[in-house]
C-alpha atoms as a PDB file:
ATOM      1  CA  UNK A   1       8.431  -1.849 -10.505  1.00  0.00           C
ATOM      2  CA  UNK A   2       9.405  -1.784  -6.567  1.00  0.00           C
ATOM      3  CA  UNK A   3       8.135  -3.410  -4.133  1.00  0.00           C
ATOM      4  CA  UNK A   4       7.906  -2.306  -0.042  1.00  0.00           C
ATOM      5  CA  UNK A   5       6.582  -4.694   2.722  1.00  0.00           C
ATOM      6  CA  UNK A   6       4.156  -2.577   5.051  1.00  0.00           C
ATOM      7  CA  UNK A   7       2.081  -2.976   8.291  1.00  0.00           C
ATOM      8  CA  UNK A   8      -1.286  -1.810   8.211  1.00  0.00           C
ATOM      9  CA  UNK A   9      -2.968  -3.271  11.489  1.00  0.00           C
ATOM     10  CA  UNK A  10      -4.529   0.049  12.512  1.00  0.00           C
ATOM     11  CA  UNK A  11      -7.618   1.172  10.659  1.00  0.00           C
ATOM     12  CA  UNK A  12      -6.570   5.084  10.846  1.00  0.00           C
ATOM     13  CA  UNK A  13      -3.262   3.346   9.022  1.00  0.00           C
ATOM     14  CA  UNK A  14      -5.423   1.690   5.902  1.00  0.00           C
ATOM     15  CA  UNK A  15      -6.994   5.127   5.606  1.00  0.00           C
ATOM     16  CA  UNK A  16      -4.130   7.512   5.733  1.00  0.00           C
ATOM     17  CA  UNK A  17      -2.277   4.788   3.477  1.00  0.00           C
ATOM     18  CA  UNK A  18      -5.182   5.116   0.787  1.00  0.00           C
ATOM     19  CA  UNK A  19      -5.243   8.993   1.070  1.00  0.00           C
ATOM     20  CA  UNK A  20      -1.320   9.155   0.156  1.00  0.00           C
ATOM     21  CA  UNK A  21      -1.873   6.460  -2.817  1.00  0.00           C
ATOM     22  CA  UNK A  22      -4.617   7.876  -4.222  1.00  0.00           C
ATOM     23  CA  UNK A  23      -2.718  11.181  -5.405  1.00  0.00           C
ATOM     24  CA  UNK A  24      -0.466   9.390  -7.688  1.00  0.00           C
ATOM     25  CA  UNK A  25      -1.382   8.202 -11.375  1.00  0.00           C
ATOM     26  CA  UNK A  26       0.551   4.982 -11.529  1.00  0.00           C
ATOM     27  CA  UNK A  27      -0.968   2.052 -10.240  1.00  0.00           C
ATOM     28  CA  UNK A  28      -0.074   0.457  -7.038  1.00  0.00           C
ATOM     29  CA  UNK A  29      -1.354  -2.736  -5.915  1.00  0.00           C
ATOM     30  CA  UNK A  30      -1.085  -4.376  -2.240  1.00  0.00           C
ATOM     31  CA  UNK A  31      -0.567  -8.086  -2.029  1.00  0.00           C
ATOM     32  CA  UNK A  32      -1.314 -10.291   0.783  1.00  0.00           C
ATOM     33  CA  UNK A  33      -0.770 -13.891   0.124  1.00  0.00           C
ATOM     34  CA  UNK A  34      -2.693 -15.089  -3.156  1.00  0.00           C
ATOM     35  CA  UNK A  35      -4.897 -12.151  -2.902  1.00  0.00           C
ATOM     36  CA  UNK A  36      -3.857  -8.648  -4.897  1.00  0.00           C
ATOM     37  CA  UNK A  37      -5.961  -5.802  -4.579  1.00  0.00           C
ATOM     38  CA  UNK A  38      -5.629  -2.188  -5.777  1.00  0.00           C
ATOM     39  CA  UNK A  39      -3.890   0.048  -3.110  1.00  0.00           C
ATOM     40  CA  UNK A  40      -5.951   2.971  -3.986  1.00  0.00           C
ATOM     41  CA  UNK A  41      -9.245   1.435  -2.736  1.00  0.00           C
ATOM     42  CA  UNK A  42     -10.090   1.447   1.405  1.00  0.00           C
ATOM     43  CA  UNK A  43     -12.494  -1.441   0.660  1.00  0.00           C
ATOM     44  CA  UNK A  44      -9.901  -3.445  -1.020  1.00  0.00           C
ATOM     45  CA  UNK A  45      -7.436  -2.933   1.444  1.00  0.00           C
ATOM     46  CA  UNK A  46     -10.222  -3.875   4.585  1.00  0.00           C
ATOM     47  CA  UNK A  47     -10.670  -7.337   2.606  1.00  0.00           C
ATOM     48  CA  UNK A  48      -7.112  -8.222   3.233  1.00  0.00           C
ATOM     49  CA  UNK A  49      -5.869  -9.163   6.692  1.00  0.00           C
ATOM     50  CA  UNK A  50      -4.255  -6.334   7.661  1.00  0.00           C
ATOM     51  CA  UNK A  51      -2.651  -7.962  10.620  1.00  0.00           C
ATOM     52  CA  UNK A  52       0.271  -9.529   8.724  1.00  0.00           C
ATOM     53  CA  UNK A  53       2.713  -7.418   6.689  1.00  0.00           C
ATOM     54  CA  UNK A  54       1.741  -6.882   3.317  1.00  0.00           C
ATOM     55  CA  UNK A  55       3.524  -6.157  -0.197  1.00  0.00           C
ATOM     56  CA  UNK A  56       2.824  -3.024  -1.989  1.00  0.00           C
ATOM     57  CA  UNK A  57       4.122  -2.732  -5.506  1.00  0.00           C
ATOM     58  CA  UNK A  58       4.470   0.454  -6.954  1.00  0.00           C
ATOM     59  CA  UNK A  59       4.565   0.207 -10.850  1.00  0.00           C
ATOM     60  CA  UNK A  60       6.859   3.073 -11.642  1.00  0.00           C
ATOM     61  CA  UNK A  61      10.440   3.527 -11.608  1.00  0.00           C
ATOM     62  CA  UNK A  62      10.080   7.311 -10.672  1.00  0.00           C
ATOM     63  CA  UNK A  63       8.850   6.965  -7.163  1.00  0.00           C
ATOM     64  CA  UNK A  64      11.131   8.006  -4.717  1.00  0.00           C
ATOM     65  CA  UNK A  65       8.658  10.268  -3.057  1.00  0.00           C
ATOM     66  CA  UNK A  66       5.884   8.280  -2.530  1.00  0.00           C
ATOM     67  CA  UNK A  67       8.370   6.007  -0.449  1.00  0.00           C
ATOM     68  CA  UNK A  68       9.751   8.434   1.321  1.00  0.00           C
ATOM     69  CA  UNK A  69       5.819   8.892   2.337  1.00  0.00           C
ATOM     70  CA  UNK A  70       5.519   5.135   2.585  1.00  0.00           C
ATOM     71  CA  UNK A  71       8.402   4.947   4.893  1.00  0.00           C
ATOM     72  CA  UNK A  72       6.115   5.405   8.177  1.00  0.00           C
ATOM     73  CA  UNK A  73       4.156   1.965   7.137  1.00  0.00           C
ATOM     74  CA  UNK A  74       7.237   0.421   6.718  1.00  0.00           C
ATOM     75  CA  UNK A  75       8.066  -3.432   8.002  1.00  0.00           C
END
């Protein structure tokens, strides 16, 4: 598993972020405080608040490019 922090405060951001996670099989999840919701869902991600950095953890060890693609959300 690996973990990036990430800034979502723009609503174009949660949406492009979702697009990009949605292609991949594994599952990613997006952490913000207590609260743990899957990355691949726009609705999950709108429940969080968006306007502090957040933890996305990518459960694969084969990722590279799908942080590479992460890198423009990047803390």
């Amino acid at each position: 598993m690996k973990s990036v922090q990430v800034s979502l405060e723009l609503s174009s951001s949660v949406k492009e972020f979702v697009n990009i996670t949605q292609s991949y099989d594994y599952e990613i999840t997006i952490k913000s405080g207590y609260y743990v919701v899957d990355a691949k869902s726009i609705l999950g991600l709108f429940s969080l608040d968006t306007t502090k950095p957040l933890t996305v953890e990518i459960h694969s060890d084969n990722c590279d490019d799908l942080l590479e693609k992460l890198k423009k959300f990047a803390v």
